[in-house]
Protein backbone atom coordinates (compact mmCIF):
# COMPACT_ATOMS: atom_id res chain seq x y z
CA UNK A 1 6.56 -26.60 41.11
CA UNK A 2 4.82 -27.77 37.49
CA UNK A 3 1.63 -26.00 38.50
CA UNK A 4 4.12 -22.65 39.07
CA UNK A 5 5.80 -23.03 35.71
CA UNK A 6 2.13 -24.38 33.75
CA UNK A 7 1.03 -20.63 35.59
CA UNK A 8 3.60 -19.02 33.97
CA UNK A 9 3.43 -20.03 30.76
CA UNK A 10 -0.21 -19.99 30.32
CA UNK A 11 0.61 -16.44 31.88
CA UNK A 12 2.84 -15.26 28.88
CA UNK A 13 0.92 -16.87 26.18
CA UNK A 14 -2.41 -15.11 27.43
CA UNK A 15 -0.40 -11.81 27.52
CA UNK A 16 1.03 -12.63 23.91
CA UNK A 17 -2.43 -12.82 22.68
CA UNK A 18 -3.59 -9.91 24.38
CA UNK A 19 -1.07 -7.46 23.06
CA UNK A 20 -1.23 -9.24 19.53
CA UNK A 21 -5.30 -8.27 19.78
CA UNK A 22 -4.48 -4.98 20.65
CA UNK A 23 -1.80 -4.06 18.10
CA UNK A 24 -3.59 -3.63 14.48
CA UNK A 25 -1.85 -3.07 11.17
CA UNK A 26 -1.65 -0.82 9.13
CA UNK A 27 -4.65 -0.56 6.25
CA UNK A 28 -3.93 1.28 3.11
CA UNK A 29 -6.84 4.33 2.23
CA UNK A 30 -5.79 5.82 6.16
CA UNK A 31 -6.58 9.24 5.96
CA UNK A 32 -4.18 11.65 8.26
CA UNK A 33 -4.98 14.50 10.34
CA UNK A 34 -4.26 18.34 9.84
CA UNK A 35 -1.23 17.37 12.71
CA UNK A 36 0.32 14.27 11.06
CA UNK A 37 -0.10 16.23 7.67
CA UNK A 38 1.84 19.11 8.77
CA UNK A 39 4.53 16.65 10.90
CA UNK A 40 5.31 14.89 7.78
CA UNK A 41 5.29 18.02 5.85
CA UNK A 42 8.14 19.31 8.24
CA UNK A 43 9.58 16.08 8.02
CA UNK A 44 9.71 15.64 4.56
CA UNK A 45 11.43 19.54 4.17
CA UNK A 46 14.01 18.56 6.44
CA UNK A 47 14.90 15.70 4.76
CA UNK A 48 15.50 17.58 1.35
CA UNK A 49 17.34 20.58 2.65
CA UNK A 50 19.42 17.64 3.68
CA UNK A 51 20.05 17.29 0.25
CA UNK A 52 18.47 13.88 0.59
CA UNK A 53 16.98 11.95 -2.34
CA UNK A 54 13.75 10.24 -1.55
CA UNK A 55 14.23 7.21 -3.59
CA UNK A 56 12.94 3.02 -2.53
CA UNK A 57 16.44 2.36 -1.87
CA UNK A 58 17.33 4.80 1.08
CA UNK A 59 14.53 5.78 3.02
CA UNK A 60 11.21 3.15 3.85
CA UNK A 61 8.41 5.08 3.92
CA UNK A 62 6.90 6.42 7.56
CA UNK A 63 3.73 4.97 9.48
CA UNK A 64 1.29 7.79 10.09
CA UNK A 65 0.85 9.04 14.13
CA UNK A 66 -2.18 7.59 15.51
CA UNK A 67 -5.27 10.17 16.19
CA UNK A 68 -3.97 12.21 18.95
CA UNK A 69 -6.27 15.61 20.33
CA UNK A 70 -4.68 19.42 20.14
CA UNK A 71 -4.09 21.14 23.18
CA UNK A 72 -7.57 23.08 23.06
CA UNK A 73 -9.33 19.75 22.11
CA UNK A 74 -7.90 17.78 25.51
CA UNK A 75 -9.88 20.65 27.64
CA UNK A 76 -13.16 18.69 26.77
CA UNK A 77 -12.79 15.51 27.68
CA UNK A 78 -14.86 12.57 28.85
CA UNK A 79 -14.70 11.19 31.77
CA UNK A 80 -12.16 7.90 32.18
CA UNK A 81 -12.77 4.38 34.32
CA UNK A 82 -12.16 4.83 37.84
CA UNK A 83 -9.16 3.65 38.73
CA UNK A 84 -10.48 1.80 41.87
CA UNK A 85 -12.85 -0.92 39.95
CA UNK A 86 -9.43 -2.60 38.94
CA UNK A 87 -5.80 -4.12 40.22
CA UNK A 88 -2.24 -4.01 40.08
CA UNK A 89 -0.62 -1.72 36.86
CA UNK A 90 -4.40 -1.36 35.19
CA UNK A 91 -5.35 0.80 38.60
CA UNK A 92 -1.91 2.59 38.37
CA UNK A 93 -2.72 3.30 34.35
CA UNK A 94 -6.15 4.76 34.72
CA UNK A 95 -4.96 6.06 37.88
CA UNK A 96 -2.25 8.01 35.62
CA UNK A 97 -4.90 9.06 33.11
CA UNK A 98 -7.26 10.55 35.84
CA UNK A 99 -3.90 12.89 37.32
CA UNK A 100 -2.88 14.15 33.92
CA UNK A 101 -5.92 13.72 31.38
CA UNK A 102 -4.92 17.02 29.38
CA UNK A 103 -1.78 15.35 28.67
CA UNK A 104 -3.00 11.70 27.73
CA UNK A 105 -5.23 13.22 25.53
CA UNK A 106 -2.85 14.93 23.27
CA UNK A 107 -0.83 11.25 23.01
CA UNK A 108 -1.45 9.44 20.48
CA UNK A 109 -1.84 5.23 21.13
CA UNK A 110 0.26 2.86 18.95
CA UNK A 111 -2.34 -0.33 19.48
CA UNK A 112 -4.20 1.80 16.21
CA UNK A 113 -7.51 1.61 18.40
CA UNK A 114 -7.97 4.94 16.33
CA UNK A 115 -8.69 3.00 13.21
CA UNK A 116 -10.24 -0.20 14.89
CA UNK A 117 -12.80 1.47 17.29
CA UNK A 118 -12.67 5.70 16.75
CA UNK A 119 -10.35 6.52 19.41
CA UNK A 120 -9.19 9.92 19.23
CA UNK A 121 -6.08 9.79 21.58
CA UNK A 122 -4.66 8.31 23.86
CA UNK A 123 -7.15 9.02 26.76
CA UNK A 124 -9.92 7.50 24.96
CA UNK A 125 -8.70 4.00 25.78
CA UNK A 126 -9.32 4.29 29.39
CA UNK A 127 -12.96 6.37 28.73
CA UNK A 128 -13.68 2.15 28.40
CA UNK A 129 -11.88 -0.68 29.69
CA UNK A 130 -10.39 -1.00 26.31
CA UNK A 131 -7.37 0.19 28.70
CA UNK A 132 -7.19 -2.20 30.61
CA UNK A 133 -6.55 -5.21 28.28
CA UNK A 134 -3.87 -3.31 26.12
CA UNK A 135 -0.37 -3.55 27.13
CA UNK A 136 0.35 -0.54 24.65
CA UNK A 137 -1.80 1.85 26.13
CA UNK A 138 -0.97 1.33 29.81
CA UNK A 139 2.37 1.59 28.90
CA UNK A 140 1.95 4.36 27.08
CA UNK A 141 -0.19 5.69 30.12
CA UNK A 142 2.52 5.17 32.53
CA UNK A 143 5.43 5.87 30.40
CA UNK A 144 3.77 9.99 29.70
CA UNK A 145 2.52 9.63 33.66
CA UNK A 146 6.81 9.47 34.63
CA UNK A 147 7.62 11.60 31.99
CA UNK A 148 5.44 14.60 33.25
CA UNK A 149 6.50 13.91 36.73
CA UNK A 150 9.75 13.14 37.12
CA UNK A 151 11.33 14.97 34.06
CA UNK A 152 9.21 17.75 33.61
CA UNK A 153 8.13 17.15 30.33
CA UNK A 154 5.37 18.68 27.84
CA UNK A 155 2.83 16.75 26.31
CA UNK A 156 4.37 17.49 22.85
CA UNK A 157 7.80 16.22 24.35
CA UNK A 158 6.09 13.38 25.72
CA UNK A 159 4.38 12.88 21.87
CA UNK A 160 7.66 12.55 20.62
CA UNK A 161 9.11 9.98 22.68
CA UNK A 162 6.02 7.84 22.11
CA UNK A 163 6.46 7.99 18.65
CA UNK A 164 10.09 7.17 19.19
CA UNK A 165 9.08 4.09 20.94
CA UNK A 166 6.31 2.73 19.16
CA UNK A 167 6.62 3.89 15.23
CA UNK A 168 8.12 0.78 14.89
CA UNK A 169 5.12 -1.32 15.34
């Protein structure tokens, strides 16, 4: 019974570490893309034909997207991991990525890998096994995977309830 519990532990603390690894701050000088230029652009209309004022003490400034790839950029892709050299929900993520790669690739990934290692998207995480030891990108993976599937939606749909999710982080 102590060797099941020492498991578990030892379990959760190498799976705190993991995800700590894989989630990077943000570092000031971050340049944006055309996209995140023009989504804050929008945003930052909206918010003043509200009638808004933009001022410290009611709004905190947004976190930038992550890289993500257009729609015409995801139709050249590189190829991803196949999903057979690994187990469990790593197989099911780059199993996800291989079904709907187009898709992945216009996602953006919240761990930043953008800014640590060049990723442009989403999909680019499981071009490597850089995938498979980030608890934000296979759920990411998985998440836009059930989206597609079961409700139907687009990959800018998808884009947006990532961002919901993660812009927190």
């Amino acid at each position: 019974m102590k060797t099941n519990n020492l498991f578990t532990v030892l379990t959760l603390i190498f799976l705190a570490i993991g995800l700590g690894a894989c989630a990077r701050q943000e570092q000031p000088g971050h340049v944006s893309t055309a996209s995140q230029s023009a989504n804050h652009t929008a945003k930052n209309d909206a918010h003043a034909a509200r009638g808004h004022q933009n001022s410290a003490q009611n709004s905190k400034p947004e976190k930038p997207v992550p890289a993500f790839q257009s729609e015409e950029g995801a139709k050249t892709l590189k190829p991803t991991l196949k999903p057979e050299i690994f187990t469990g929900a790593v197989r099911a993520a780059y199993a996800a990525v291989r079904e709907i790669p187009q898709t992945i690739a216009q996602l953006p990934c919240y761990c930043r890998c953008d800014r640590s290692v060049g990723h442009k998207s989403l999909h680019s995480c499981f071009e490597d096994e850089h995938g498979a030891n980030c608890g934000i990108c296979m759920n990411s993976a998985l998440m836009a995977y059930k989206l597609e599937k079961e409700q139907k939606l687009k990959p800018a749909q998808i884009r947006e309830r990532l961002i919901a999710q993660y812009a927190g982080y």
